[in-house]
Structure formats: structure tokens, C-alpha cells
Protein backbone atom coordinates (compact mmCIF):
# COMPACT_ATOMS: atom_id res chain seq x y z
CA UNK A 1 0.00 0.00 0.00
CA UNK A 2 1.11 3.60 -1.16
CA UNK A 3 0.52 6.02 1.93
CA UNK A 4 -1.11 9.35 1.33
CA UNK A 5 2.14 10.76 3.04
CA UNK A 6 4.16 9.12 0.23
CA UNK A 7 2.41 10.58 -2.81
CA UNK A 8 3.72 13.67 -4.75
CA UNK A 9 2.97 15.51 -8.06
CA UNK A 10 2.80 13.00 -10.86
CA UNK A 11 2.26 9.77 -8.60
CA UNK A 12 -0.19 7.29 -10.08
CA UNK A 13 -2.91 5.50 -7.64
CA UNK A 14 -4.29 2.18 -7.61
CA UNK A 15 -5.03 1.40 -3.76
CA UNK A 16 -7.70 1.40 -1.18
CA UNK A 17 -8.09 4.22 1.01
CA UNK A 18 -10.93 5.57 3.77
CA UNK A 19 -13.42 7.75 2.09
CA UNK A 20 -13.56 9.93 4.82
CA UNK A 21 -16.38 12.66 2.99
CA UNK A 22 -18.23 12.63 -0.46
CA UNK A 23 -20.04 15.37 -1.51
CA UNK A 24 -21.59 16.94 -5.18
CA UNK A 25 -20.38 20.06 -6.24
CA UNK A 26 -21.16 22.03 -9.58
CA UNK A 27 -18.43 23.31 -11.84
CA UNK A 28 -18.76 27.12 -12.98
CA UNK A 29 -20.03 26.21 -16.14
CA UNK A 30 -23.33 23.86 -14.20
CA UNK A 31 -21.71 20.14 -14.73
CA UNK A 32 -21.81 17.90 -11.63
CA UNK A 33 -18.57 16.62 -9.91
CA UNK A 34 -17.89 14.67 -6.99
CA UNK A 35 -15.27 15.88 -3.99
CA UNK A 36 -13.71 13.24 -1.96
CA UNK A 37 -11.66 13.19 1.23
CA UNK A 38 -9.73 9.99 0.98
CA UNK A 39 -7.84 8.95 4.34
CA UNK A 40 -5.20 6.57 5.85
CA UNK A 41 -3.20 6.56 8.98
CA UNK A 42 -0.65 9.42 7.96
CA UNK A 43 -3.59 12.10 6.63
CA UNK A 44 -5.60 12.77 4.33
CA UNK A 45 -5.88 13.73 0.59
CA UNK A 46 -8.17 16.08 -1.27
CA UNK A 47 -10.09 13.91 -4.50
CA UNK A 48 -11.79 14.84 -7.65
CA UNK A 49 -14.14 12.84 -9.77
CA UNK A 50 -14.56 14.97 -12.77
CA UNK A 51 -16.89 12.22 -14.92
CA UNK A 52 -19.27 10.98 -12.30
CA UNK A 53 -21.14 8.89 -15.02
CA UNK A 54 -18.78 7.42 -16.73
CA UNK A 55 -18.05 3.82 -16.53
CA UNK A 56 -15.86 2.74 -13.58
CA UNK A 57 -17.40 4.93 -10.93
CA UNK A 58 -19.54 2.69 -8.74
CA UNK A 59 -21.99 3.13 -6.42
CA UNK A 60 -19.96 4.29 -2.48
CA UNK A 61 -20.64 6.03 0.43
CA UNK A 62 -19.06 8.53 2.90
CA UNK A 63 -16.76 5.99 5.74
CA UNK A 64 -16.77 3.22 3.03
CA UNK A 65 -13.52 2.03 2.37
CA UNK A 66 -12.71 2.63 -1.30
CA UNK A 67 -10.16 1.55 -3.92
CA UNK A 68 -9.26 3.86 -6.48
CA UNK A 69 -7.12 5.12 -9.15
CA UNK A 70 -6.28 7.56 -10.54
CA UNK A 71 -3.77 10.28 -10.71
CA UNK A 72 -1.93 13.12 -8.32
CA UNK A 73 -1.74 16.45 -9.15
CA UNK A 74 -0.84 19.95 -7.74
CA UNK A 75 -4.30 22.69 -6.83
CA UNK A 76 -3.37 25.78 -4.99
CA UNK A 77 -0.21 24.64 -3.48
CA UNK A 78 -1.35 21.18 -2.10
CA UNK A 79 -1.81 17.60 -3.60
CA UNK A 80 -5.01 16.47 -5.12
CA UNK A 81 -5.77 13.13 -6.62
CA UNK A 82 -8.00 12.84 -9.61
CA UNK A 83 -10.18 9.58 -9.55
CA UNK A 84 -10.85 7.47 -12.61
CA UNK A 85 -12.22 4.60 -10.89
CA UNK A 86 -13.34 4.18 -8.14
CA UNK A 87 -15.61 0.87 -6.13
CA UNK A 88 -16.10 0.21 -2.22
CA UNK A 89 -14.09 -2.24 -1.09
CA UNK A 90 -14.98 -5.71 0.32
CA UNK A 91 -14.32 -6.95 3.98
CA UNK A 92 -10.86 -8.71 4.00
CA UNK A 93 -9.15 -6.19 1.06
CA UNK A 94 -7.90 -4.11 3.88
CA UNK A 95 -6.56 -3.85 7.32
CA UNK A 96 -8.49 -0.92 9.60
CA UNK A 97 -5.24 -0.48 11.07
CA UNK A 98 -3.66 1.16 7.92
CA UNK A 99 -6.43 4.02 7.95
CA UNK A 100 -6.67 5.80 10.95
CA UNK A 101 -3.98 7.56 12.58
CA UNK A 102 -2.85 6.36 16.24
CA UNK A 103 -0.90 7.93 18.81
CA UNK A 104 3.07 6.95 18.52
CA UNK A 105 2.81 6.47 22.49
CA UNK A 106 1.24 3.09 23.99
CA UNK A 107 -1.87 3.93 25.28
CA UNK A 108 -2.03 1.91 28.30
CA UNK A 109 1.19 3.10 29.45
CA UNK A 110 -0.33 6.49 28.86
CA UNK A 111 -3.34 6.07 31.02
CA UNK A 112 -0.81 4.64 34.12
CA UNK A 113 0.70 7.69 33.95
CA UNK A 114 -2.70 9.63 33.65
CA UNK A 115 -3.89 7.20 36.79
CA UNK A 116 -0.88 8.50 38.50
CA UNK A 117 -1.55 11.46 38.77
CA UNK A 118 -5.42 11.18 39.73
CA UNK A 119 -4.38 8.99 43.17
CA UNK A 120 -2.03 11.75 43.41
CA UNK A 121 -4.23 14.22 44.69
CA UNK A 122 -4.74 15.30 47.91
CA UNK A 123 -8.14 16.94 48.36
CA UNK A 124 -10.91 14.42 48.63
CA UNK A 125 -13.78 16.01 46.90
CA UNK A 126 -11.30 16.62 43.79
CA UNK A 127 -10.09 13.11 44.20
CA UNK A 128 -13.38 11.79 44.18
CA UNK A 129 -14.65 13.59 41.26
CA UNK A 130 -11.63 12.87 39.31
CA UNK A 131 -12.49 8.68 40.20
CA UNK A 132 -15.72 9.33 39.27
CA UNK A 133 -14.94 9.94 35.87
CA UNK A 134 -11.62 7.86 35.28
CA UNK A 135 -12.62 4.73 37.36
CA UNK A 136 -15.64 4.36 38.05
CA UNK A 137 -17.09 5.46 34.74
CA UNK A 138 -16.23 2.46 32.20
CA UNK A 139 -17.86 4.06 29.53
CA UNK A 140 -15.98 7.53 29.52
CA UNK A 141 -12.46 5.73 30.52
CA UNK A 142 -12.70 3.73 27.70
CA UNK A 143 -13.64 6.22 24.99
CA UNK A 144 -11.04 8.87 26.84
CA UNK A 145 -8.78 6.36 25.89
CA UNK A 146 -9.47 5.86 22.61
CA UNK A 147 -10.38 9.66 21.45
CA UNK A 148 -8.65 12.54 19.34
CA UNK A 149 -8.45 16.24 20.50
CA UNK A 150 -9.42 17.08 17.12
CA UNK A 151 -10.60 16.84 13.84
CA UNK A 152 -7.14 18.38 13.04
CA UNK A 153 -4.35 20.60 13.77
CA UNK A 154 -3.03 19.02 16.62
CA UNK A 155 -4.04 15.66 18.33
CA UNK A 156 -6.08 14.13 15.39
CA UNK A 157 -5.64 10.58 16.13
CA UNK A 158 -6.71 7.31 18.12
CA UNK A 159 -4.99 8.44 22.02
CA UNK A 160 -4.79 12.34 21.12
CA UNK A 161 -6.89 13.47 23.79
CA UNK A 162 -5.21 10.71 26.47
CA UNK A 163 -1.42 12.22 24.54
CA UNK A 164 -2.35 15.72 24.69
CA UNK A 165 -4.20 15.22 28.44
CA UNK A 166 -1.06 13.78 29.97
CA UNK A 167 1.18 16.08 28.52
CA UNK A 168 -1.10 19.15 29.90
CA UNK A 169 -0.94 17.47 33.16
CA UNK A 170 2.98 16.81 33.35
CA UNK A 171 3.50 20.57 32.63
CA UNK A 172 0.98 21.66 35.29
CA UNK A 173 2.73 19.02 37.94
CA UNK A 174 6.01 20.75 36.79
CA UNK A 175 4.63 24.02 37.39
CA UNK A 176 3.12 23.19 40.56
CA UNK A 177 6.86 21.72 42.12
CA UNK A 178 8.34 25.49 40.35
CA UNK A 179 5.92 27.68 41.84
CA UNK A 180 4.55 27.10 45.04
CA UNK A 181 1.92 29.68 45.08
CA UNK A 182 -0.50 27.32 42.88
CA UNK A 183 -3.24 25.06 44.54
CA UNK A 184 -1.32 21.97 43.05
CA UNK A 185 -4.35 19.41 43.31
CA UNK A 186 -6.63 21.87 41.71
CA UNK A 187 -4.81 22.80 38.65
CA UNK A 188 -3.75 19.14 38.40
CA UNK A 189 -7.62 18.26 38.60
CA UNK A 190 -8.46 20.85 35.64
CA UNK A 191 -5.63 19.63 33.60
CA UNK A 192 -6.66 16.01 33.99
CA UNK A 193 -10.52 17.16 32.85
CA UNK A 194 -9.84 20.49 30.85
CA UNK A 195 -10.72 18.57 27.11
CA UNK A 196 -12.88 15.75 28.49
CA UNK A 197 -15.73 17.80 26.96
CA UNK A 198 -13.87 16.99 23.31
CA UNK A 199 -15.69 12.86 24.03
CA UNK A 200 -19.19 15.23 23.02
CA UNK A 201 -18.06 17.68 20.90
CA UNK A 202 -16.35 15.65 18.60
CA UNK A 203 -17.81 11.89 17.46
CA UNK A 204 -15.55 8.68 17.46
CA UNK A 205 -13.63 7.11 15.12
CA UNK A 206 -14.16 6.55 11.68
CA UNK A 207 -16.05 9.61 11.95
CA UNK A 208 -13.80 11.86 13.87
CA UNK A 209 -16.14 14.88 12.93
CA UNK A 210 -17.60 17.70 14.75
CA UNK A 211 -21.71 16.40 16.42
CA UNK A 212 -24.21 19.10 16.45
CA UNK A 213 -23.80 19.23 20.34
CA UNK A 214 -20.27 20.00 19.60
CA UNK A 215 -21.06 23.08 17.28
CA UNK A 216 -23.28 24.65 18.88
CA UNK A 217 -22.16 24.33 22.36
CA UNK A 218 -18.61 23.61 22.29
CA UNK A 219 -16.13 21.80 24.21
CA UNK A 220 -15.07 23.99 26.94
CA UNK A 221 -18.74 24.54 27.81
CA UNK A 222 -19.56 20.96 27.47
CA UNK A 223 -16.81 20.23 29.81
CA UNK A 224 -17.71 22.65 32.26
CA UNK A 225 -21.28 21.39 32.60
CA UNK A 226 -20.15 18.18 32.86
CA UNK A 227 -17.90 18.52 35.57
CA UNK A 228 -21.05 20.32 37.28
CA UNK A 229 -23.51 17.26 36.81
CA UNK A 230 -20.89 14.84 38.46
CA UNK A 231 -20.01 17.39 41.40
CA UNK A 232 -23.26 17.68 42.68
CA UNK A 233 -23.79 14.02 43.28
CA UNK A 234 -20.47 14.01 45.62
CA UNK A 235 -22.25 15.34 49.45
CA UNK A 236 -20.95 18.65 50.62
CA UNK A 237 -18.51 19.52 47.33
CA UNK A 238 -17.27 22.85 48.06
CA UNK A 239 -19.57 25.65 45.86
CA UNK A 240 -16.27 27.99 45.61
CA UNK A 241 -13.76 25.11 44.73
CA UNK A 242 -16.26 23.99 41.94
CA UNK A 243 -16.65 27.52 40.75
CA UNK A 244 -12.86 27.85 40.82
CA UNK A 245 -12.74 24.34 39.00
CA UNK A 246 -15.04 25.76 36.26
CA UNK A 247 -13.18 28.82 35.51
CA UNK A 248 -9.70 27.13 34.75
CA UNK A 249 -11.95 25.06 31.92
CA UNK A 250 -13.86 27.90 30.83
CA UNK A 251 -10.73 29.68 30.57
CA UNK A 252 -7.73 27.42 29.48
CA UNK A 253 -7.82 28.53 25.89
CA UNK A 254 -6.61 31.96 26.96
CA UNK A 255 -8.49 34.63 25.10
CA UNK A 256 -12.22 35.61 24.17
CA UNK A 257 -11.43 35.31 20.26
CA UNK A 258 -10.00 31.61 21.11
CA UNK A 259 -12.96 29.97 21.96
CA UNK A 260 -12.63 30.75 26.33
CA UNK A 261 -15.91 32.27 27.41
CA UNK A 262 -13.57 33.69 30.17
CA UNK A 263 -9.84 34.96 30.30
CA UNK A 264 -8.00 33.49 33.50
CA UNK A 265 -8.57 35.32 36.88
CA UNK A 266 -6.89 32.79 38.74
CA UNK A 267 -2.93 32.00 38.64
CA UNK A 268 -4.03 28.07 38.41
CA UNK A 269 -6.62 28.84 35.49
CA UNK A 270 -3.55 30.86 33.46
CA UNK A 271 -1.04 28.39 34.42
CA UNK A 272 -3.17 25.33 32.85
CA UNK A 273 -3.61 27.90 29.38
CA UNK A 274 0.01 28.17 29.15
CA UNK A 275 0.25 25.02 29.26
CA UNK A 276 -2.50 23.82 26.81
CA UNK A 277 -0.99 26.10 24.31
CA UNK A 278 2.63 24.85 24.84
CA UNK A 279 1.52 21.56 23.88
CA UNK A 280 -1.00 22.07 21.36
CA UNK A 281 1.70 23.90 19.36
CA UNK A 282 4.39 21.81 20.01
CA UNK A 283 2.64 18.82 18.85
CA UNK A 284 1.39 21.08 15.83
CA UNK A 285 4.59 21.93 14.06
CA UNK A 286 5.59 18.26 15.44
CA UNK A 287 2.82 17.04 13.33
CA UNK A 288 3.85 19.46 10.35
CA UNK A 289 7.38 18.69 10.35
CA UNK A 290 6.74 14.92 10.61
CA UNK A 291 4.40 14.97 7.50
CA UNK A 292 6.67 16.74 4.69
CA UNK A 293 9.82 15.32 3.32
CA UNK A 294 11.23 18.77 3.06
CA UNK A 295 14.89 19.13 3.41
CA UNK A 296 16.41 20.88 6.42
CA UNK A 297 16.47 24.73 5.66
CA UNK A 298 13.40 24.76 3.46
CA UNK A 299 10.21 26.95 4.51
CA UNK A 300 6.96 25.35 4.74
CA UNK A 301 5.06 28.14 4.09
CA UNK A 302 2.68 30.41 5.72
CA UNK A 303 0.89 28.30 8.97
CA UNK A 304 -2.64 29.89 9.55
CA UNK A 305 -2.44 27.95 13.46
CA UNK A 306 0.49 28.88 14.73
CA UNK A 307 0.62 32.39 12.39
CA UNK A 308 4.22 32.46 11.56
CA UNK A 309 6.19 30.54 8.66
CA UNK A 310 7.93 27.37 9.39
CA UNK A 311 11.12 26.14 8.30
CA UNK A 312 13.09 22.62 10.09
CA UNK A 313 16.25 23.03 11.91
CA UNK A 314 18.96 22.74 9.85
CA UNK A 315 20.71 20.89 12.97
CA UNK A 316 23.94 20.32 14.83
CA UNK A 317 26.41 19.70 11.99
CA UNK A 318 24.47 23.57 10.60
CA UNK A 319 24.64 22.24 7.06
């Protein structure tokens, strides 16, 4: 199999991908087309069927697995794969494995660590809630687990929210040993919890797609409302330390324009957004670099997320 990460300008296809969308579109001058997201394990690719009648194009639907041919070509500065044929593949032509993108860290050895730091925490009621939702809730452990942090940018894949979650967390418990002034087990608790409203906003696997819920409420909210349901059913949780547990979620993306219905009042709320950001761009222009074969010293161009050009280190030997 030819991954979508290996193709370039010129490449010819014959393989089976994940038809991730499918949608109808009209030319300028009023002829039908067909747009395609085809997708494997290293990303996704941007398809054309120009002749939707025409003899080869068979009957498929959006998450079917497809094979295809066809050719790759350059649109706009990114790769784009024309489809000649195209049929949905039978059970046994593929491997699931190949087509969805999984976290390069073992994801049981991931949620130890994430474990580790729940039973480390001190205050009961934050203790409790945190159990409530790691182990005594099968359900949301094992779909935590499992989840992305997004439909893209950063975290896209099978264990992205578990990655991204632990790696929030291990900055905060640095933070907390740097800096003594923060409440350790409560910016610890909203690190731990701070995306677990991403298991609503965004649906599983194959799908990996924005619900409803999720666009017109939103994560952070989601989260936030959660966390409220589950506190209320542990006697005699403190009203100011769920309030102050609410505000480092509603607030951990930082600014009004990025999504936080609040920007941090509290030194634990602004110490969790620094490090939510950290990571989430880390792990973008990790992502970025990982995906291009560009040599060392060339620019990648323009990247709307992190709003600054990119270019890979040329490295120690400064070739």
C-alpha cells in the first residue's frame, strides 16, 4: 500500500483508502462533480471525480472504504488526486489499522501515567470527582482512551486526547513543584478534565467529525457542565472550589477570540492555558514537520495555526 504521506505531483494510484467525505459540487459552467476526502493513517488527501457517469465509478458512500485510481496532481499549493475509478471495497481487502492515525505512544502506558496522577491528589472532593470519571465510569475511561483532541491541527488521532491530556498534566505538575503559590491538586484536577468535553463535541472514530452538540455548544462549555452534573452528586462539594474548578476550563484557551468564554482570573486557570498552548503547538509543528519530506532549511510556508512561517532546523552539523 502507497501512503497518502508518500504521494507527490505525478504519482499514479491504484489502492484502497478511507473515504472519509463525499459530496456533489457544480463546476462554474453547471456540470456535476464529486469531492472526496480519501484517508489513511498518515492524513488525508483532497479527490476529484470529474466524470461521475462514466463507466468505472460505482456506487460508495461517505466511511466506506474505497479503492481507487487515478492520478496526483498539484491545486493551490497542495496535492489532489484525480479519480478514474473508483468501487467500495470488500471486507478482508484491507486492514483498519492502515487508515486511521494512532498515537506513537502506547496507550495503556499512557493512562498509568494519567492514573498516577489522579491517586495523586490530595483533596478528597477533587479526588473523588476525578475517580468518578476515570474509574468508576467504564464508559468515559474507555472512549477517553481511545479519542482525538481534534478533527485536526493538533491531536487528530486514536490516544490524542489521552497524549495531549497527559502532557497538559505533566507541565501543570512541573509548574506546581516550580511555583509554590498554585493550589497543586486543583490545577492538576483541571488539567486532567480540561478537554474531556472533546468525548461530546467531537464523534468517534471513523467519523472523527464535529456532532451538532459540539457546534453549537462547544467543548469547553460541554466540559464545564459536565464537571457540574458529576459534582453535585459528591455530598458537601465545596460551591467555591467547583466555581474555581469551572473557571480554569472555561478559561484554558486563553483569550475571548479563542474559543474561552472567560480569560483566566486565577494563577491556576492561566497556568493550565500556558500550558494547553505549549503543547498544542508543540505537537502542531511536530505534526507538520513529521508529514513533509522537506529538506532541512526549506520553509513550509505560511501556517494559519500557529501564524508564523515554518522552516526545520537545519541541525547540529548547521549544514
Amino acid at each position: 500500500m502507497k501512503f497518502i504521506t508518500e504521494l507527490s505531483e505525478g504519482s499514479k494510484v491504484s489502492d484502497i483508502y478511507f473515504c472519509k467525505t463525499k459530496n456533489i459540487a457544480i463546476t462554474k459552467n453547471g456540470k456535476e462533480y464529486m469531492s472526496l476526502t480519501l484517508q489513511d493513517k498518515t492524513g488525508t488527501i483532497d479527490c476529484k471525480i470529474w466524470e461521475i457517469n462514466s463507466m468505472g465509478i460505482d456506487d460508495f458512500d461517505a466511511l466506506d472504504f474505497v479503492d481507487v485510481t487515478g492520478d496526483v496532481t498539484v491545486f493551490n499549493n497542495a496535492l489532489q488526486l484525480n479519480i478514474h475509478r473508483i468501487r467500495k471495497a470488500s471486507e478482508g481487502e484491507y486492514v483498519e489499522s492502515d487508515y486511521f492515525p494512532v498515537s506513537p505512544y502506547d496507550i495503556e502506558k499512557m493512562w498509568n501515567a494519567l492514573m498516577t496522577y489522579v491517586n495523586s491528589i490530595k483533596n478528597p472532593y477533587l479526588l473523588k470527582l476525578l475517580k468518578r470519571f476515570f474509574a468508576e465510569d467504564s464508559e468515559f475511561s474507555e472512549r477517553f482512551k481511545k479519542h482525538s483532541a481534534a478533527k485536526s491541527v493538533h491531536h487528530g488521532f486514536i490516544g490524542g486526547l489521552l497524549q495531549h491530556s497527559v502532557s497538559v498534566a505533566s507541565m501543570c505538575n512541573y509548574f506546581a513543584k516550580a511555583y509554590p503559590i498554585l493550589n497543586r491538586d486543583l490545577l492538576m484536577t483541571a488539567a486532567l478534565l480540561h478537554d474531556m468535553g472533546k468525548l461530546w463535541e467531537i464523534s468517534d472514530f471513523p467519523e472523527n467529525d464535529y456532532t451538532d452538540y459540539g457546534q453549537l455548544v462547544g467543548h469547553i462549555v460541554i466540559g464545564s457542565e459536565k464537571i457540574g452534573e458529576v459534582a453535585k452528586t459528591i455530598p458537601n462539594f465545596p460551591p467555591v472550589l467547583l466555581v474555581e474548578l469551572q473557571h480554569c476550563i472555561l478559561s484554558h484557551h486563553g483569550e475571548l477570540e479563542y474559543g474561552s468564554p472567560k480569560k483566566p482570573s486565577l494563577i491556576e486557570a492561566m497556568a493550565l492555558h500556558l500550558a494547553d498552548d505549549a503543547d498544542a503547538k508543540i505537537e502542531t509543528m511536530t505534526e507538520l514537520l513529521d508529514s513533509k519530506s522537506l529538506p532541512r532549511g526549506e520553509w513550509y510556508g505560511y501556517q494559519r495555526f500557529l501564524e508564523t512561517n515554518v522552516r526545520k532546523t537545519y541541525g547540529p552539523n548547521m549544514e
